[in-house]
C-alpha atoms as a PDB file:
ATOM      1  CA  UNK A   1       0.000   0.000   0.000  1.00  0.00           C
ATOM      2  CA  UNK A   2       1.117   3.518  -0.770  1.00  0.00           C
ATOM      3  CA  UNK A   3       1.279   6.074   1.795  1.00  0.00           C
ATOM      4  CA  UNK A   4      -1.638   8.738   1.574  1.00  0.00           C
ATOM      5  CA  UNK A   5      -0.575  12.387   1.358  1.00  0.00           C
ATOM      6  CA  UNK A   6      -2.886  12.932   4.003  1.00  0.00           C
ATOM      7  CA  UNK A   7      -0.975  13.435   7.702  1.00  0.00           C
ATOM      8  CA  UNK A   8      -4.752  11.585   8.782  1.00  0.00           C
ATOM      9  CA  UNK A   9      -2.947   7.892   9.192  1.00  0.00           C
ATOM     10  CA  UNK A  10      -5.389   5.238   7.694  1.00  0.00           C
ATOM     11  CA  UNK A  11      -8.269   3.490  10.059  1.00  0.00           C
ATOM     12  CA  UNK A  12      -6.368   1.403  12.397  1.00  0.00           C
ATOM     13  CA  UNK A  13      -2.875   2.761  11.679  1.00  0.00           C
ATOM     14  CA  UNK A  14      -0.990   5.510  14.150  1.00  0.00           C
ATOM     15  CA  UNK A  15       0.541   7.949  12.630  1.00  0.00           C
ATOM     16  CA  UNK A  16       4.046   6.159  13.661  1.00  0.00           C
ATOM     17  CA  UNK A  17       2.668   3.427  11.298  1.00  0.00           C
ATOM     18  CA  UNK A  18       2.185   5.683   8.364  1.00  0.00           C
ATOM     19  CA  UNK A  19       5.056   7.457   8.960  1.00  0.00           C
ATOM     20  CA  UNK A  20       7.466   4.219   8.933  1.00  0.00           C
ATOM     21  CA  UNK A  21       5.734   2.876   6.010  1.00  0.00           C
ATOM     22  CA  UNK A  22       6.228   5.878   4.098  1.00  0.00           C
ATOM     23  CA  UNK A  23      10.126   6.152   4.983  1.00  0.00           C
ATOM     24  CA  UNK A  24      10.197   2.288   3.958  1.00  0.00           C
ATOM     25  CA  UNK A  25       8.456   3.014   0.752  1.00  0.00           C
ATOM     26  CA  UNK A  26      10.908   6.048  -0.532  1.00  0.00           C
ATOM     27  CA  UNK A  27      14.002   3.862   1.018  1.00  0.00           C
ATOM     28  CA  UNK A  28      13.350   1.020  -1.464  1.00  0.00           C
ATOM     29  CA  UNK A  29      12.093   2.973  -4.809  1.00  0.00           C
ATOM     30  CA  UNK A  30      15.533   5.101  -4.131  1.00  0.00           C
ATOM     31  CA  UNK A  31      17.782   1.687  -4.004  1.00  0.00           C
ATOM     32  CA  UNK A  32      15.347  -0.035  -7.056  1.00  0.00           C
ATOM     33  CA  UNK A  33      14.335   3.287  -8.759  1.00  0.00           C
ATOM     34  CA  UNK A  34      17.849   4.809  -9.749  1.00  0.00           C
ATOM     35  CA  UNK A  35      19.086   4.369 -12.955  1.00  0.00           C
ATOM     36  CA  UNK A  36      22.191   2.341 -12.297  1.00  0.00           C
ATOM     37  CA  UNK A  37      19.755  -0.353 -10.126  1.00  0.00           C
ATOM     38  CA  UNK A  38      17.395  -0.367 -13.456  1.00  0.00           C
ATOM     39  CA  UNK A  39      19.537  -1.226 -15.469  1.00  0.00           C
ATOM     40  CA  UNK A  40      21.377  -3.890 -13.558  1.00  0.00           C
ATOM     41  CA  UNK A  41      18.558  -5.269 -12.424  1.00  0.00           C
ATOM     42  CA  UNK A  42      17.285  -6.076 -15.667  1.00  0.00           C
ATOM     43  CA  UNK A  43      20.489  -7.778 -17.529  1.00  0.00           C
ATOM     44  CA  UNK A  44      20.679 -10.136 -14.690  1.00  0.00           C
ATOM     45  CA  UNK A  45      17.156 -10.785 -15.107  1.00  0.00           C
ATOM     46  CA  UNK A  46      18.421 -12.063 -18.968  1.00  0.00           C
ATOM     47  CA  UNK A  47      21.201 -14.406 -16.669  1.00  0.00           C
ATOM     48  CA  UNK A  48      24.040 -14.481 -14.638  1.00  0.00           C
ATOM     49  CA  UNK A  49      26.837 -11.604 -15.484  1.00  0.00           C
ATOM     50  CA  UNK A  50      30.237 -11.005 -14.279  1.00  0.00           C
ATOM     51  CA  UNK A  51      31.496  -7.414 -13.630  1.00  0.00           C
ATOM     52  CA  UNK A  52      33.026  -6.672 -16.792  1.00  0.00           C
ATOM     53  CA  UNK A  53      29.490  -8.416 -18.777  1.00  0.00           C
ATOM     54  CA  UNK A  54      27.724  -5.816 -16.962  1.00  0.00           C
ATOM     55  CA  UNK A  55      30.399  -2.568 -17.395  1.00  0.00           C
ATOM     56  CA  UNK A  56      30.249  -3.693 -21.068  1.00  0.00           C
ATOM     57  CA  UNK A  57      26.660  -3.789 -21.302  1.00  0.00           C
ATOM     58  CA  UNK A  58      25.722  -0.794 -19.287  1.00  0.00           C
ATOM     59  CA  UNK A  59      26.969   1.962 -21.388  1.00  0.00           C
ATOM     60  CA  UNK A  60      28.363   5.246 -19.319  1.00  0.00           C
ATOM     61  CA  UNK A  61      28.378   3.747 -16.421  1.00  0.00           C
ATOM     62  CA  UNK A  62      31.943   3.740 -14.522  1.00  0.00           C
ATOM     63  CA  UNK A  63      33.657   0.928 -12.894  1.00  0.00           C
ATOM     64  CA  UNK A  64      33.336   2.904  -9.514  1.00  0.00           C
ATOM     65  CA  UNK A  65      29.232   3.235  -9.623  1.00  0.00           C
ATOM     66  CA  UNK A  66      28.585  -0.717 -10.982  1.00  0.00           C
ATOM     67  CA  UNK A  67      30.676  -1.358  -8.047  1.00  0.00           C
ATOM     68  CA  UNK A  68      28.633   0.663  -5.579  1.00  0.00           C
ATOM     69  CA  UNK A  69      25.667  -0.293  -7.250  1.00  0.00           C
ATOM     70  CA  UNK A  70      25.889  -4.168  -6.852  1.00  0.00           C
ATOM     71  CA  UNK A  71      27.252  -4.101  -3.465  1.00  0.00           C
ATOM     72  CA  UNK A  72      24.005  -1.837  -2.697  1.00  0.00           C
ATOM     73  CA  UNK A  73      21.870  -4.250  -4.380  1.00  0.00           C
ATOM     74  CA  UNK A  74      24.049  -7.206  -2.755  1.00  0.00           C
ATOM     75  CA  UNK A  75      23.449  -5.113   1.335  1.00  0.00           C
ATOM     76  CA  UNK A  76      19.661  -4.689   0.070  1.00  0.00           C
ATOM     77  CA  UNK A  77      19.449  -8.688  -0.681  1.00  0.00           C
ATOM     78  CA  UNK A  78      18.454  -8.371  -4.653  1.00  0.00           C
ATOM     79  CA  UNK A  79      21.276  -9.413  -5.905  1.00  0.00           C
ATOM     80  CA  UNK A  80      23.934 -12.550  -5.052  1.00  0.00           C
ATOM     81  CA  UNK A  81      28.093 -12.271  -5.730  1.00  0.00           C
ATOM     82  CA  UNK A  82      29.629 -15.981  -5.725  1.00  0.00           C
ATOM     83  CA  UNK A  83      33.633 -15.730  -6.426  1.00  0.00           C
ATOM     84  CA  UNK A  84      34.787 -18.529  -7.955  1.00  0.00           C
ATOM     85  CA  UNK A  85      38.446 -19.818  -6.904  1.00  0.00           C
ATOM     86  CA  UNK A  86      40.376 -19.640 -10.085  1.00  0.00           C
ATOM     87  CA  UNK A  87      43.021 -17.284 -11.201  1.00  0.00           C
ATOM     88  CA  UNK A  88      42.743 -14.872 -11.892  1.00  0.00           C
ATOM     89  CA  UNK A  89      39.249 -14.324  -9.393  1.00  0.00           C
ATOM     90  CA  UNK A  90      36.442 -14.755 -11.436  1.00  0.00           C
ATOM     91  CA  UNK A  91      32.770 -13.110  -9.737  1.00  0.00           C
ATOM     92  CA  UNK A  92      29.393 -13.980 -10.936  1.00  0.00           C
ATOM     93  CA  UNK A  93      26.478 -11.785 -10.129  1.00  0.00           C
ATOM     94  CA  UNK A  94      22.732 -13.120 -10.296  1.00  0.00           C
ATOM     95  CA  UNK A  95      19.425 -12.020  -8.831  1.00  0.00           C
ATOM     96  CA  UNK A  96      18.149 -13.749  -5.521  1.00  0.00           C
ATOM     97  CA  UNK A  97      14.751 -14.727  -5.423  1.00  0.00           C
ATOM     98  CA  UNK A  98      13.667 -11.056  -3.591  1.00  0.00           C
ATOM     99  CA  UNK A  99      15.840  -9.617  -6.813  1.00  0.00           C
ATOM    100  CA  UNK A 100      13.511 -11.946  -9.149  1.00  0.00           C
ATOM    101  CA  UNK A 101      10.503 -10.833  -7.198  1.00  0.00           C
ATOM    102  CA  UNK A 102      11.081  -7.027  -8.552  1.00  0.00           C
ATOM    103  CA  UNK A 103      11.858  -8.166 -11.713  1.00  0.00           C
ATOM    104  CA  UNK A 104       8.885  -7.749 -13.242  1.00  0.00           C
ATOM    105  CA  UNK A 105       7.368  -4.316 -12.276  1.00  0.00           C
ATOM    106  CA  UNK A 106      11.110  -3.486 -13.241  1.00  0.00           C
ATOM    107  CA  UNK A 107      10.735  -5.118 -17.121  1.00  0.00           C
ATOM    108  CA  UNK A 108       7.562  -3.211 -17.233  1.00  0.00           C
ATOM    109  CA  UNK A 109       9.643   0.043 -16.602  1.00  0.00           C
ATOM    110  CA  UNK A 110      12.399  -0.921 -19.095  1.00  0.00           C
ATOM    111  CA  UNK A 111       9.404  -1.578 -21.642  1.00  0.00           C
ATOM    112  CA  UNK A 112       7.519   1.416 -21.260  1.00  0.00           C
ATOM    113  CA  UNK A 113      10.687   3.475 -21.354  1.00  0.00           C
ATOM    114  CA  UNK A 114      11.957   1.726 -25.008  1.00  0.00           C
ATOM    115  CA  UNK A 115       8.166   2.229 -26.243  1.00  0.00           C
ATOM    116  CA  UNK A 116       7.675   5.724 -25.184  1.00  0.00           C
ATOM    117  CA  UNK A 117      11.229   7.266 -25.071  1.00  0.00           C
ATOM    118  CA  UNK A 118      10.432   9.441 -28.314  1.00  0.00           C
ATOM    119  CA  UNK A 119       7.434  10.492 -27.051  1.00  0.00           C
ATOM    120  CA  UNK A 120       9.048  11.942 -23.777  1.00  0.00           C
ATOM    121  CA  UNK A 121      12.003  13.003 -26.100  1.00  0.00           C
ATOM    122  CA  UNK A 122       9.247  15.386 -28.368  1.00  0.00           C
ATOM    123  CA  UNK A 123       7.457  16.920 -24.931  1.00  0.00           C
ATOM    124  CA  UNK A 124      10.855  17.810 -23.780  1.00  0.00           C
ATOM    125  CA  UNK A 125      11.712  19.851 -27.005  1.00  0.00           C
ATOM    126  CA  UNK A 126       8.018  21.218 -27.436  1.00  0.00           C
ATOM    127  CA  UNK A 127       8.267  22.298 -23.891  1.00  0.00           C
ATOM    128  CA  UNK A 128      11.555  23.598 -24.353  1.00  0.00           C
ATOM    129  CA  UNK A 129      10.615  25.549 -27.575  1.00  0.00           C
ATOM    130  CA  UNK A 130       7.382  27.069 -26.051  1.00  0.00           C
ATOM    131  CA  UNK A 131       9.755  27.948 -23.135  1.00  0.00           C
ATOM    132  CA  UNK A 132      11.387  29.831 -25.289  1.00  0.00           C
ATOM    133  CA  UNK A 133       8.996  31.880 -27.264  1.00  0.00           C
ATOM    134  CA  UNK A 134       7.653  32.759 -23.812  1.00  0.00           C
ATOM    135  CA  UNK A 135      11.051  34.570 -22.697  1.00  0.00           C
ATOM    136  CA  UNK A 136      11.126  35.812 -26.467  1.00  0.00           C
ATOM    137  CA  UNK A 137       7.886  37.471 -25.463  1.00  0.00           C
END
């Protein structure tokens, strides 16, 4: 359940209730909602990857962020590292089952986004054009 805008909690929640639910809520869709998180999430949906599968893949992302960005996702439980003994050290990164869980409201995302990415590409330069014949004005 969402959180209401409303500072009224819901019938038969305190206002602590609410309030934690709320700070749960924005918590999660920060760690799951970034872009780095996105995009991760969904090539190890595909399968496994090792670190340099994934730098490869991801384009513009730097080695320092995928790192920070799996080890969140690895703290958060969504994804799994396994390093294989071999040399050199080889890593393999997969979802867990509570990574597979968000999968799917995460493909969605990744979907809508391919489908409708020229769409939001024309508002932004009709917006941006009528921004500008208002300051012309």
């Amino acid at each position: 359940m969402f959180p209401s805008h409303s500072t009224v909690p819901p019938k038969g929640a305190s206002f602590d209730e609410e309030h934690t639910e709320c700070v749960v809520v924005r918590e999660i869709l920060d760690r799951i909602g970034d872009k780095w998180s996105v995009l991760v999430i969904g090539l190890l949906g595909e399968r496994g990857h090792r670190f340099n599968e994934l730098k490869h893949a991801i384009d513009g992302i730097s080695q320092r962020m995928l790192t920070l960005t799996l080890r969140q996702l690895e703290h958060d439980g969504l994804v799994s590292r396994t390093v294989h003994a071999s040399v050199p050290p080889r890593v393999d990164y997969a979802l867990t089952p509570l990574g597979e869980s968000v999968l799917k409201p995460i493909s969605g995302l990744i979907v809508w986004a391919r489908e409708h990415g020229t769409d939001v590409a024309e508002a932004r330069r009709s917006y941006e054009a009528s921004r500008v014949a208002d300051i012309a004005d």
